[in-house]
N, C-alpha and C. Protein backbone atom coordinates (compact mmCIF):
# COMPACT_ATOMS: atom_id res chain seq x y z
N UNK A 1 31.64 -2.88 -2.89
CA UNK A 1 32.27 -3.42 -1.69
C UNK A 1 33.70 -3.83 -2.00
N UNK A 2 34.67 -3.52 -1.25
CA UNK A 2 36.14 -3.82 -1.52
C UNK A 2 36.19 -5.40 -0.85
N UNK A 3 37.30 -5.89 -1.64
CA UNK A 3 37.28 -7.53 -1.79
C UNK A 3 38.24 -7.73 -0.34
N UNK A 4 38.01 -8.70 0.09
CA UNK A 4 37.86 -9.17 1.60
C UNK A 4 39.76 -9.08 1.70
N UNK A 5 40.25 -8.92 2.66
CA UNK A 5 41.66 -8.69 3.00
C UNK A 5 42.30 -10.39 3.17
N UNK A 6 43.18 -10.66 2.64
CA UNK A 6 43.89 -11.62 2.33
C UNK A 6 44.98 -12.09 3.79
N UNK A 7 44.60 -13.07 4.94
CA UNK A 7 45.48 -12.76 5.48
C UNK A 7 46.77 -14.50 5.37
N UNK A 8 47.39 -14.58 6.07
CA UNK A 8 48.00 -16.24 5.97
C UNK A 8 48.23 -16.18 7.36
N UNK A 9 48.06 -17.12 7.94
CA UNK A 9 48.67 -17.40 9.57
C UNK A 9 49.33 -18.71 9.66
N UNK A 10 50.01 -18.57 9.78
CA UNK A 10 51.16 -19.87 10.53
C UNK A 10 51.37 -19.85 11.67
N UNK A 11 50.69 -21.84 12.65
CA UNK A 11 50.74 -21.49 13.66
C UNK A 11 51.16 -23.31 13.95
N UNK A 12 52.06 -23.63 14.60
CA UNK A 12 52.21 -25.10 14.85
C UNK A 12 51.01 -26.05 15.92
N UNK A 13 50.56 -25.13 16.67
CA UNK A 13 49.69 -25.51 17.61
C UNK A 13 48.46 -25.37 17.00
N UNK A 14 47.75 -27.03 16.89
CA UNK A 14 46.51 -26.67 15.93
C UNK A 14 45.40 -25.84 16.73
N UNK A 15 45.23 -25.55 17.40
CA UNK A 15 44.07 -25.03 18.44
C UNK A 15 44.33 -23.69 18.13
N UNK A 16 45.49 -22.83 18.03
CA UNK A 16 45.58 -21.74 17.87
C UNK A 16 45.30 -21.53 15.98
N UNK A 17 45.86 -22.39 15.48
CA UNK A 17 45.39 -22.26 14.32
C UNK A 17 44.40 -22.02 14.02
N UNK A 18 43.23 -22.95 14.49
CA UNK A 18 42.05 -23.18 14.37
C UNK A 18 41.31 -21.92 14.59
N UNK A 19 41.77 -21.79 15.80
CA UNK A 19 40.98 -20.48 16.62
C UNK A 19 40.95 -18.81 15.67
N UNK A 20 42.33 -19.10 15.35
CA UNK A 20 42.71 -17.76 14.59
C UNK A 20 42.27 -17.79 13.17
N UNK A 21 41.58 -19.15 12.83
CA UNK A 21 41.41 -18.85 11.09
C UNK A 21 40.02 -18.65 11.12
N UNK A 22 39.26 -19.44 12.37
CA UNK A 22 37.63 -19.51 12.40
C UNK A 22 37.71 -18.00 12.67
N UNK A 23 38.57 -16.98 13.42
CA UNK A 23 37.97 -15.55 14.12
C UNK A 23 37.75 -14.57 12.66
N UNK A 24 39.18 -14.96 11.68
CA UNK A 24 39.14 -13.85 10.78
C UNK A 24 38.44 -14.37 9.97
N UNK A 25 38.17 -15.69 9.34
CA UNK A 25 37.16 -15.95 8.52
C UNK A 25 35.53 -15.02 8.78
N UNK A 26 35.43 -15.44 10.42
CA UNK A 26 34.06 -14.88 10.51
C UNK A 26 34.02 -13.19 10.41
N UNK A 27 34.99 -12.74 10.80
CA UNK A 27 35.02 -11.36 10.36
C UNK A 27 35.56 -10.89 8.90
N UNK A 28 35.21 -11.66 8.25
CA UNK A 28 35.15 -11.77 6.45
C UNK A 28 36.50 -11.53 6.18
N UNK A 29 37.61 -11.79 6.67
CA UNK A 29 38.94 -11.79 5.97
C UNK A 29 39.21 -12.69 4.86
N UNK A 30 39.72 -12.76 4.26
CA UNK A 30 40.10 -14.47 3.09
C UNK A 30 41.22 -14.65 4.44
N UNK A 31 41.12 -16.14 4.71
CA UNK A 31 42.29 -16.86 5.54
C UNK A 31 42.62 -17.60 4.60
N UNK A 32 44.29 -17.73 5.08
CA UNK A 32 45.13 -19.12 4.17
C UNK A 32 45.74 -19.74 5.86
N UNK A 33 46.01 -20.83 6.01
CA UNK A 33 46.53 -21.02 6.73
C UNK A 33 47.59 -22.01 7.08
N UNK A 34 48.65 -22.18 7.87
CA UNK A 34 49.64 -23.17 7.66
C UNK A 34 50.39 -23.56 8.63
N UNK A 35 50.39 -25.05 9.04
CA UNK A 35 50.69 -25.64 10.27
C UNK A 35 52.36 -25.45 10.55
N UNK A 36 53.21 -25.56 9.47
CA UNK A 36 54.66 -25.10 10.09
C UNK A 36 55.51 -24.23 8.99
N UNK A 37 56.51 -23.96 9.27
CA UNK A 37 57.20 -22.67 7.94
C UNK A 37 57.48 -23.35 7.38
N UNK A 38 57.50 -24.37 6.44
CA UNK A 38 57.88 -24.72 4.99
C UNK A 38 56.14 -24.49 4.56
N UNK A 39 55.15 -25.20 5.27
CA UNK A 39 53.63 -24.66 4.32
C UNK A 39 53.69 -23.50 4.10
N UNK A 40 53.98 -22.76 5.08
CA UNK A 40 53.88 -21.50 5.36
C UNK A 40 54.85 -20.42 3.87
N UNK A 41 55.72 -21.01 3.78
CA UNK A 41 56.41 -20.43 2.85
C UNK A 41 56.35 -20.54 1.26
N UNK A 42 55.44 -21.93 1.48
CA UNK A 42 54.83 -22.35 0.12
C UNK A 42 53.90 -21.32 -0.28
N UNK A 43 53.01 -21.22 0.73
CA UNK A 43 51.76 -20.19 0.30
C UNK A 43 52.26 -18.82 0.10
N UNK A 44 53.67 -18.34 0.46
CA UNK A 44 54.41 -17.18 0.29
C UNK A 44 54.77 -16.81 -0.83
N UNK A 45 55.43 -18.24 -1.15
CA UNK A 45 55.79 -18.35 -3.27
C UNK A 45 54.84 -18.39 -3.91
N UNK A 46 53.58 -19.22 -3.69
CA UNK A 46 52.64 -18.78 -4.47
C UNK A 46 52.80 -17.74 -5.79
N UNK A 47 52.57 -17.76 -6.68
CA UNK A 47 52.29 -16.91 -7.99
C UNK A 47 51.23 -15.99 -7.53
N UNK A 48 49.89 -16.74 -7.00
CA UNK A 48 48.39 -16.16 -6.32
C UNK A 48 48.85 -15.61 -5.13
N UNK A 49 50.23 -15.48 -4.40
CA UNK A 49 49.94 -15.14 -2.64
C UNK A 49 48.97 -13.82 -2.22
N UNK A 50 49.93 -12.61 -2.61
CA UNK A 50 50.17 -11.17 -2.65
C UNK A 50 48.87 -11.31 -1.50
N UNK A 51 49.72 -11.68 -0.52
CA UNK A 51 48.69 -11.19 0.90
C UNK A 51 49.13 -9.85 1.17
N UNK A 52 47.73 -9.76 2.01
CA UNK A 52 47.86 -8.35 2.81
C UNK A 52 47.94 -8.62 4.01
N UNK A 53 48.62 -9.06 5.03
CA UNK A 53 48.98 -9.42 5.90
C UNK A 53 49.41 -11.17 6.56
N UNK A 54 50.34 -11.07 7.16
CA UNK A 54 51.28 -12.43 7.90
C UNK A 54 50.83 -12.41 9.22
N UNK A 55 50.68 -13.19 9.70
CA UNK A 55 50.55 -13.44 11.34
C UNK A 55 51.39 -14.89 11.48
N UNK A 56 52.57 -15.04 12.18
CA UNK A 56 53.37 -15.85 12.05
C UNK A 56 53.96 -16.26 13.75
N UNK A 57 53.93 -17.31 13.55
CA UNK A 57 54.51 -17.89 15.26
C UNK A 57 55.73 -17.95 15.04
N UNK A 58 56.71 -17.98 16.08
CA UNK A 58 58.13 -17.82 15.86
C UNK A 58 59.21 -18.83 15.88
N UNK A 59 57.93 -19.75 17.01
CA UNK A 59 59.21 -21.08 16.81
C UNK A 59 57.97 -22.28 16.13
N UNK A 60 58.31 -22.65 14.86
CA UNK A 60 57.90 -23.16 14.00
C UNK A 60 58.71 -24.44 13.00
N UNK A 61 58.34 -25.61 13.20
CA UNK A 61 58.72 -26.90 12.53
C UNK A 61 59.18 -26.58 11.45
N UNK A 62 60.30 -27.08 10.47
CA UNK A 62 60.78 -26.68 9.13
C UNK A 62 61.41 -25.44 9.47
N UNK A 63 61.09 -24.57 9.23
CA UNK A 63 61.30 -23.46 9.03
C UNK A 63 60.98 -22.15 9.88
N UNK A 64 61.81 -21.69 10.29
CA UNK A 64 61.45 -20.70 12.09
C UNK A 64 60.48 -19.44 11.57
N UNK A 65 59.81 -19.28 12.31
CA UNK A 65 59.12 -18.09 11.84
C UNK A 65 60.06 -16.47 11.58
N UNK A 66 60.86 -16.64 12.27
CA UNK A 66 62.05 -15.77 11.95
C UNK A 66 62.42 -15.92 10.72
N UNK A 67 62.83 -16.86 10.55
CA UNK A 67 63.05 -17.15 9.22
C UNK A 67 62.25 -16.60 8.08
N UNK A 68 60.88 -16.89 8.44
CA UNK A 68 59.83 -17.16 7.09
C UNK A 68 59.52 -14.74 7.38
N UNK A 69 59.84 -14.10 8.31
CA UNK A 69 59.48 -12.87 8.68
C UNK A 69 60.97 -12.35 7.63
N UNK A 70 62.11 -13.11 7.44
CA UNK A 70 62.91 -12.23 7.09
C UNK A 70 62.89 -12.14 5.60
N UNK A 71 62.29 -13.64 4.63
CA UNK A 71 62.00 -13.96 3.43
C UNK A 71 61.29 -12.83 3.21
N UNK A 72 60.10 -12.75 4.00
CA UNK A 72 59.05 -11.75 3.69
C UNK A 72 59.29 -10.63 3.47
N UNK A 73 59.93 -9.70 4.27
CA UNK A 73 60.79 -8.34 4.51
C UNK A 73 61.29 -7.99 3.40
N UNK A 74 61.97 -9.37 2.58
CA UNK A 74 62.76 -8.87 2.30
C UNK A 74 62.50 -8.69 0.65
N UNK A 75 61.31 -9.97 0.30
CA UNK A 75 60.81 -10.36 -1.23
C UNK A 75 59.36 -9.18 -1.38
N UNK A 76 58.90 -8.80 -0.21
CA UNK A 76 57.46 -7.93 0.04
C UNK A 76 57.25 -6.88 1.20
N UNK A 77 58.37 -6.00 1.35
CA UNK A 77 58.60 -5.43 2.47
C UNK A 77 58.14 -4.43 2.90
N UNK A 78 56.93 -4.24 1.46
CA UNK A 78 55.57 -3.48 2.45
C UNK A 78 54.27 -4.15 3.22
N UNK A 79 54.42 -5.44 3.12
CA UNK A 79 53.60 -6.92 3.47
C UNK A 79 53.80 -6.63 4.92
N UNK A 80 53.03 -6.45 5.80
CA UNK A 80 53.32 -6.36 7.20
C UNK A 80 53.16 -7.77 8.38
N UNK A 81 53.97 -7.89 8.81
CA UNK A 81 53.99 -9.20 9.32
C UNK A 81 53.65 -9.18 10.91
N UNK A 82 52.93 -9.83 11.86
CA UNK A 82 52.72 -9.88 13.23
C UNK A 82 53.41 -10.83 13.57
N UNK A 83 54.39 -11.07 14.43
CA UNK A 83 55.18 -12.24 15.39
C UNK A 83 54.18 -12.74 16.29
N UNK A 84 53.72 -13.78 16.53
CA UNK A 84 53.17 -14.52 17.79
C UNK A 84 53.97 -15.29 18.49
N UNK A 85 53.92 -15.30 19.81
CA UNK A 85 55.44 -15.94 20.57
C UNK A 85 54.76 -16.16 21.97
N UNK A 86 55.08 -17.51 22.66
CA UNK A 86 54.94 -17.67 23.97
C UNK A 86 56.25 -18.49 24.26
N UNK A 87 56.84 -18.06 23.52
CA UNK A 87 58.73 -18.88 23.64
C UNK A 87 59.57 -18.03 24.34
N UNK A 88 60.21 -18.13 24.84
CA UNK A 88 61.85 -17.50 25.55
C UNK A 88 61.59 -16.22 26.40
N UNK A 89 62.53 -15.58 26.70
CA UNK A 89 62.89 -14.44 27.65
C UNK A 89 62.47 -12.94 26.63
N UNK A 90 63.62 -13.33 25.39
CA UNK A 90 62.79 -12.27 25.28
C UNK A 90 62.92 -12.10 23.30
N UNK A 91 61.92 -13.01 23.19
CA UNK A 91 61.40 -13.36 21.65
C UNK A 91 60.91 -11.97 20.51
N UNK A 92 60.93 -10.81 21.33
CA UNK A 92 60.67 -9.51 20.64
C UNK A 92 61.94 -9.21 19.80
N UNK A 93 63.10 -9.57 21.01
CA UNK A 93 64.75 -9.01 19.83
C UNK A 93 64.74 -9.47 18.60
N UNK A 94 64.40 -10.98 18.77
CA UNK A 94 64.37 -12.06 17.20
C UNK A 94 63.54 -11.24 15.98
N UNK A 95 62.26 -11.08 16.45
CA UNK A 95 61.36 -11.16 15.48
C UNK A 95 61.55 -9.21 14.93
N UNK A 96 62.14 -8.48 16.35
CA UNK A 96 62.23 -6.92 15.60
C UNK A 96 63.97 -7.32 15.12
N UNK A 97 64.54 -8.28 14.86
CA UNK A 97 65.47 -8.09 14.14
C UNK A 97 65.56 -8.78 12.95
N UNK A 98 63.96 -9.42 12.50
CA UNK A 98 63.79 -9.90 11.02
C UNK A 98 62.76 -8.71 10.81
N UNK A 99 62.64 -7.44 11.25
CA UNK A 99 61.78 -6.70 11.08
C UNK A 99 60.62 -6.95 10.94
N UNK A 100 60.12 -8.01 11.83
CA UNK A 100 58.41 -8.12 11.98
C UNK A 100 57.92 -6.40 12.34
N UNK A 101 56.87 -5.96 11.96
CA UNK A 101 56.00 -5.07 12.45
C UNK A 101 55.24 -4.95 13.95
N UNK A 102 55.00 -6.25 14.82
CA UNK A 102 54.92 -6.30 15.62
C UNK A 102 54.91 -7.62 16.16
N UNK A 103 55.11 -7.24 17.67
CA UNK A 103 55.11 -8.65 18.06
C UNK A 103 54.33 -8.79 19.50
N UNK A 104 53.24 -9.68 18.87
CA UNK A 104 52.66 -10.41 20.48
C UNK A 104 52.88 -11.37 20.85
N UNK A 105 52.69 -11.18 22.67
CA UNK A 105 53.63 -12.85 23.20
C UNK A 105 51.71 -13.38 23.51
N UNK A 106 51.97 -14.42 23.43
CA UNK A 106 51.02 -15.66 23.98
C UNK A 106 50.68 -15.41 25.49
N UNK A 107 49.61 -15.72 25.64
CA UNK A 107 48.47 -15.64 25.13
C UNK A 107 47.93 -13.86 25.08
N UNK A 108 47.16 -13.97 24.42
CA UNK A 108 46.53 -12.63 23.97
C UNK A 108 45.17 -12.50 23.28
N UNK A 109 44.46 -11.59 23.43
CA UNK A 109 43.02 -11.63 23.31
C UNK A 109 43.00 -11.43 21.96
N UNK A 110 42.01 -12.08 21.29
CA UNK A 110 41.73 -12.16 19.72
C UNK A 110 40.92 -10.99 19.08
N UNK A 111 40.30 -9.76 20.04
CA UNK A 111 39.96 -8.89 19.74
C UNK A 111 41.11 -7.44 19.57
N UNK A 112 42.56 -8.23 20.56
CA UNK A 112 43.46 -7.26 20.63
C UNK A 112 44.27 -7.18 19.36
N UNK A 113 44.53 -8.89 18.72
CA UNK A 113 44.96 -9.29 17.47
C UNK A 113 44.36 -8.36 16.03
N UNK A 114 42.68 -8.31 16.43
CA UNK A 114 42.32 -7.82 15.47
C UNK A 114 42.60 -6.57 15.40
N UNK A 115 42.61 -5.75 16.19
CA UNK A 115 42.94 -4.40 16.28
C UNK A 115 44.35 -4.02 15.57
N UNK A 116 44.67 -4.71 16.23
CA UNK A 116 46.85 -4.62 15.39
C UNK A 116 46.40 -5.51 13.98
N UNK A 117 45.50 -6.00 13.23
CA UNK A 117 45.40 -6.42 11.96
C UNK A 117 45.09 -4.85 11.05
N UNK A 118 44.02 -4.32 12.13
CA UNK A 118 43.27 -3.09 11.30
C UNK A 118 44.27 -2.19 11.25
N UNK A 119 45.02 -2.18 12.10
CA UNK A 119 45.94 -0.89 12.31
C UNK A 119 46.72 -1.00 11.25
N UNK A 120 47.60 -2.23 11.10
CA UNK A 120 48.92 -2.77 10.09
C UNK A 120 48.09 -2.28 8.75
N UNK A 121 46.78 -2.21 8.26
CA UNK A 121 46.44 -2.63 6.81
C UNK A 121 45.35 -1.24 6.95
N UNK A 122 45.49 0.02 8.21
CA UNK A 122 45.15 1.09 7.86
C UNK A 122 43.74 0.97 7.57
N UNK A 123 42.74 0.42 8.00
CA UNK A 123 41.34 -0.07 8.55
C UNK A 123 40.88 0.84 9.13
């Protein structure tokens, strides 16, 4: 059996956090998870990180998720990252110009999430 897919989600809103670590846990992912982009970036430096996938909110305490999408790009830039966004007009320019891989706006179905997980990591 191949060892469970590594994902990290950063999300400031604990409910979405919650929601999103209980879904992939139960569908056997390893979750890390992290309430604003400085945790978030901790678990990035990590020595142990080497995730296989980011799911990252965009406007985020400490450190913007833009921010923490362009670190990524740029230190692991085959690491594929998802933008989550229920912020601004039009929060897609930001996150496709730190080269997130994709980006969903808020709210969105957690079966649609998973689908764009399998797709990014070729599932």
């Amino acid at each position: 059996m191949k060892k469970p897919y590594k994902l990290l989600i950063i999300d400031d809103a604990e409910e979405i956090l919650t929601a999103l670590t209980n879904f992939f846990t139960q569908k056997k992912y390893h979750v890390t998870s992290a309430a604003n982009g400085l945790e978030g970036l901790k678990h990035i430096e990590a020595e142990d990180a080497d995730f296989d996938l980011i799911i990252t909110d965009l406007v985020l305490p400490n450190i913007s998720g833009v921010a923490i999408i362009s670190i990524v790009k740029k230190r692991f830039p085959d690491t594929p990252v998802i933008a989550i966004t229920g912020w601004g007009e039009h929060p897609e320019s930001l996150a496709k110009e730190a080269h997130a891989d994709y980006v969903l706006e808020k709210p969105f179905k957690l079966p649609e999430l998973e689908q764009l997980v399998k797709k990014l990591m070729n599932q």
